[in-house]
C-alpha atoms as a PDB file:
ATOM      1  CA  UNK A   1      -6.464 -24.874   2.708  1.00  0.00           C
ATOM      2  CA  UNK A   2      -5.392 -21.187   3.431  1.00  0.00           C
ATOM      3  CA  UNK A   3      -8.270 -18.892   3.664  1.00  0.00           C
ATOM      4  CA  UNK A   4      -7.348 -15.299   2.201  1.00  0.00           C
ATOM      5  CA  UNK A   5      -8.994 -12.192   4.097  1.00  0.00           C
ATOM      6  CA  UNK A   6     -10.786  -9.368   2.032  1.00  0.00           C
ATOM      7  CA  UNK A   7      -8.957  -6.624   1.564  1.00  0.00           C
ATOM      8  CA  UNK A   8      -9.804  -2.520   2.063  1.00  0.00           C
ATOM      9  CA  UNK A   9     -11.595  -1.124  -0.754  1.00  0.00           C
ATOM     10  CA  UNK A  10     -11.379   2.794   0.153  1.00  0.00           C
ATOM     11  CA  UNK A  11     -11.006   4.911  -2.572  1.00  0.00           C
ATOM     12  CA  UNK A  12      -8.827   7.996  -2.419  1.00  0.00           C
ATOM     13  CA  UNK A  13      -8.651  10.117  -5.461  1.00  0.00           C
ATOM     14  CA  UNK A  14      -5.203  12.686  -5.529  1.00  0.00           C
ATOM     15  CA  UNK A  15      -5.615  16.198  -5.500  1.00  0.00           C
ATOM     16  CA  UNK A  16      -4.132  18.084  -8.245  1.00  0.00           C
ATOM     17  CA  UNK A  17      -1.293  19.239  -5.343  1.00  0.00           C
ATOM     18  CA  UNK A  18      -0.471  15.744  -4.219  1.00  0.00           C
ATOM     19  CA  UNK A  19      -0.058  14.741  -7.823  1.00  0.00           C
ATOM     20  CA  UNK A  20       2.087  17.188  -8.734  1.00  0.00           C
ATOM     21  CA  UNK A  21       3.998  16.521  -5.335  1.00  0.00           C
ATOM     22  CA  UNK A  22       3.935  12.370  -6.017  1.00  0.00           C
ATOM     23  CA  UNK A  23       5.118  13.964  -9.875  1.00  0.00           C
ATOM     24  CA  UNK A  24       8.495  15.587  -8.810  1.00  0.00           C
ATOM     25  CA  UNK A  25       9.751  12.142  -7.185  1.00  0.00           C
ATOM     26  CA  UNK A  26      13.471  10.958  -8.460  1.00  0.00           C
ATOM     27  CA  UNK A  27      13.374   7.375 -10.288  1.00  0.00           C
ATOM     28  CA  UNK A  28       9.576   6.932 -10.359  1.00  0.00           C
ATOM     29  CA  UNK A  29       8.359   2.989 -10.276  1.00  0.00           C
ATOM     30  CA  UNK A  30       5.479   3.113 -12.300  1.00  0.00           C
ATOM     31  CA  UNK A  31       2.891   5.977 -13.865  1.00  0.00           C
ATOM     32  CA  UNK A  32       0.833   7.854 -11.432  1.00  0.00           C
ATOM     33  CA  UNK A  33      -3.088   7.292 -11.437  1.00  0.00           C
ATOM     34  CA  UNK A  34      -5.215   9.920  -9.833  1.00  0.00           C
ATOM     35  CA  UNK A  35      -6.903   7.724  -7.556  1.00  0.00           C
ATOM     36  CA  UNK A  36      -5.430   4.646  -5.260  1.00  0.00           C
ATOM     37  CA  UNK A  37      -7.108   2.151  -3.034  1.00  0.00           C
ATOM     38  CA  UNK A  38      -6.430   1.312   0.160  1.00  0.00           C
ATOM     39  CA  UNK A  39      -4.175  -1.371   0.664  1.00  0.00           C
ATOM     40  CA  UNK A  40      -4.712  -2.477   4.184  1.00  0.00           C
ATOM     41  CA  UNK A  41      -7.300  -5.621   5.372  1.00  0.00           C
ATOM     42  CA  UNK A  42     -11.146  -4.837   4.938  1.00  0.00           C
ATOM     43  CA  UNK A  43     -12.611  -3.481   8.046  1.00  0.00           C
ATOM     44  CA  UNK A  44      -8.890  -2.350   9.827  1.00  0.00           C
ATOM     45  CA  UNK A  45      -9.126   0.195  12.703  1.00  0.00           C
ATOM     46  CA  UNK A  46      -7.390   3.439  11.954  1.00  0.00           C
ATOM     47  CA  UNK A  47      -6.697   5.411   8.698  1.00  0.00           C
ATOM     48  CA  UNK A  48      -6.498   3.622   5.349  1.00  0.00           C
ATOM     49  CA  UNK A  49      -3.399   3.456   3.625  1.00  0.00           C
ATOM     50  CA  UNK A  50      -3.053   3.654   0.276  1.00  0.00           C
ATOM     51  CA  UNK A  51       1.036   3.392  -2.118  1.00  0.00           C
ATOM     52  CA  UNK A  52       1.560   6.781  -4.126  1.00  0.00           C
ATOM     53  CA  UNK A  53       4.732   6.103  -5.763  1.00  0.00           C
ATOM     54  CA  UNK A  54       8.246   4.257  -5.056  1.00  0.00           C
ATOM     55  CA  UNK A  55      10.864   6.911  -5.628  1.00  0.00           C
ATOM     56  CA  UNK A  56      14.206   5.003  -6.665  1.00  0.00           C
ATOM     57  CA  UNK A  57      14.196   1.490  -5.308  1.00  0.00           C
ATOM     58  CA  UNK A  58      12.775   1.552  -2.280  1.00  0.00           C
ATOM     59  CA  UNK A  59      11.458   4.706  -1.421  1.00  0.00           C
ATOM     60  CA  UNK A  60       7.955   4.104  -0.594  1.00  0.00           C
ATOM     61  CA  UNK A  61       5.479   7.188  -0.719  1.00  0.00           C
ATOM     62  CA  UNK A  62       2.352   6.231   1.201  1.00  0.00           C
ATOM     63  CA  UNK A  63      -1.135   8.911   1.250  1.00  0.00           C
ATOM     64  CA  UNK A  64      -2.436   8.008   4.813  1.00  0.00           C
ATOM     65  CA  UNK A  65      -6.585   9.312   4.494  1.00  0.00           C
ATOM     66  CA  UNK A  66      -9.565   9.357   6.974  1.00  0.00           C
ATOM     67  CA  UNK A  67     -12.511  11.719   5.939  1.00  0.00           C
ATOM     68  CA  UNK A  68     -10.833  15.057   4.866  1.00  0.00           C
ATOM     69  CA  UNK A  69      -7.395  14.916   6.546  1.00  0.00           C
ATOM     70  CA  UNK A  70      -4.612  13.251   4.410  1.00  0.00           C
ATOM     71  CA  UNK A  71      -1.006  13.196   4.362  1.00  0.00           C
ATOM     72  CA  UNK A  72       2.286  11.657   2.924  1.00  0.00           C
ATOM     73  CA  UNK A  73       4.269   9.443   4.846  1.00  0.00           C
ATOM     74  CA  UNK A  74       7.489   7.342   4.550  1.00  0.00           C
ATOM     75  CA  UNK A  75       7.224   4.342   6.606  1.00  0.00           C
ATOM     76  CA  UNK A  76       9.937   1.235   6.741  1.00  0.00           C
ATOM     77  CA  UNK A  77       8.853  -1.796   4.696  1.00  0.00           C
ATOM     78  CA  UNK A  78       6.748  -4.509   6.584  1.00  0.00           C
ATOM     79  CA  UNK A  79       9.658  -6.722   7.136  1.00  0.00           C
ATOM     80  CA  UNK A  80       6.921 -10.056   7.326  1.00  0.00           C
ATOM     81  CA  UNK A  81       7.845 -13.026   4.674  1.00  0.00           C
ATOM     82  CA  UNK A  82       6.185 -16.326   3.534  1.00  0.00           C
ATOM     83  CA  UNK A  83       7.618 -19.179   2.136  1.00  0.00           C
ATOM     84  CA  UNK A  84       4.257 -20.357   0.891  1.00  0.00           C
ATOM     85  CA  UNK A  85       4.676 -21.973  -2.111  1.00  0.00           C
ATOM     86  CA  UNK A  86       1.246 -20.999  -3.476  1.00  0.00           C
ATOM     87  CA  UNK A  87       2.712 -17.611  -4.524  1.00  0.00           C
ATOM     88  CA  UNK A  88       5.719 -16.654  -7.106  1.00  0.00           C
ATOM     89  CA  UNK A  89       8.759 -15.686  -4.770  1.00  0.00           C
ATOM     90  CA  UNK A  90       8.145 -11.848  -5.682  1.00  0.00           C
ATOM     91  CA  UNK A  91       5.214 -12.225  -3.581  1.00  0.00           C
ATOM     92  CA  UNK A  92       6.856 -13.806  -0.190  1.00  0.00           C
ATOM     93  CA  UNK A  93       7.444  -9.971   1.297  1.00  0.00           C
ATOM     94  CA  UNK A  94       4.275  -8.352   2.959  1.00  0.00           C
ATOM     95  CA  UNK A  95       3.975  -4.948   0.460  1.00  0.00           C
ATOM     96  CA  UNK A  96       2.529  -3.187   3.392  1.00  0.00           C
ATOM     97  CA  UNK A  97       4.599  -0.387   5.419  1.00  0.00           C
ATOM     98  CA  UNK A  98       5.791  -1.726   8.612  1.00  0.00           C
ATOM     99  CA  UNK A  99       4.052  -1.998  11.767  1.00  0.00           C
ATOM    100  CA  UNK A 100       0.408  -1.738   9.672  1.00  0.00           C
ATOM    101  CA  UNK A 101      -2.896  -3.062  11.225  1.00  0.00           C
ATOM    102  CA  UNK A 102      -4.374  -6.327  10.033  1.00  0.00           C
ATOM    103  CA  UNK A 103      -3.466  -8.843   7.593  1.00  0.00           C
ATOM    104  CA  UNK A 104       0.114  -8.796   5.413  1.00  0.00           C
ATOM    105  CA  UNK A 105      -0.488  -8.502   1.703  1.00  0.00           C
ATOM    106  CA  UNK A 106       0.505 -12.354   1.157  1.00  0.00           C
ATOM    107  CA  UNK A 107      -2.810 -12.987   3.710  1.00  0.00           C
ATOM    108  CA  UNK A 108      -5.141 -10.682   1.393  1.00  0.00           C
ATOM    109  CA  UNK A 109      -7.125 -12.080  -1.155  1.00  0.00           C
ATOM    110  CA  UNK A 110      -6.384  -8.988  -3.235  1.00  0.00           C
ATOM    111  CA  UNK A 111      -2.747 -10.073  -2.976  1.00  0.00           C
ATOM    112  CA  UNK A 112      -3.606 -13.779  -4.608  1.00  0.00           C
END
């Protein structure tokens, strides 16, 4: 039996500025919220990580947080796969920008 690892619970809620910012993206992916979680294993060393939009199809807009200092990156997708047949094939690739501590997203129990 695979065991799933918790995953990162940290809130971040946008500023009016990085909204309006995450707003003027080309080809948005989905509606913005004004608050994301971060996506990374529970417990991971370093800044949290958290998706603000996907600009076109594959432009990934990531808020990177700790305490008060935040800030938009760009990163290359996690290129990590499974072939587990537990989850639908749209779930093989690790959702996760590459190079991230911890767990992939296939690993998380969030991701189940």
């Amino acid at each position: 039996m695979n065991t799933r690892r918790a995953a990162c619970a940290e809130l971040i809620v946008f500023t009016d500025d990085e909204l309006a910012r995450l707003d003027t993206l080309p080809d948005p992916a989905h509606e913005l919220e004004p608050a994301a979680v971060c996506e990374l294993e529970a417990d991971h060393e370093g800044p949290h990580l958290a998706l603000g939009q996907t600009s076109g199809f594959d432009h990934e807009w990531w808020i990177r947080f700790r305490g008060d200092v935040r800030e938009f990156v760009t990163p290359k997708p996690c290129p990590a796969e499974t072939t587990d047949p537990q989850f639908p094939r749209e779930s093989w690739r690790c959702g996760l920008p590459q190079d991230h501590p911890g767990a992939h997203t296939f690993e998380l129990s969030a991701g189940v």
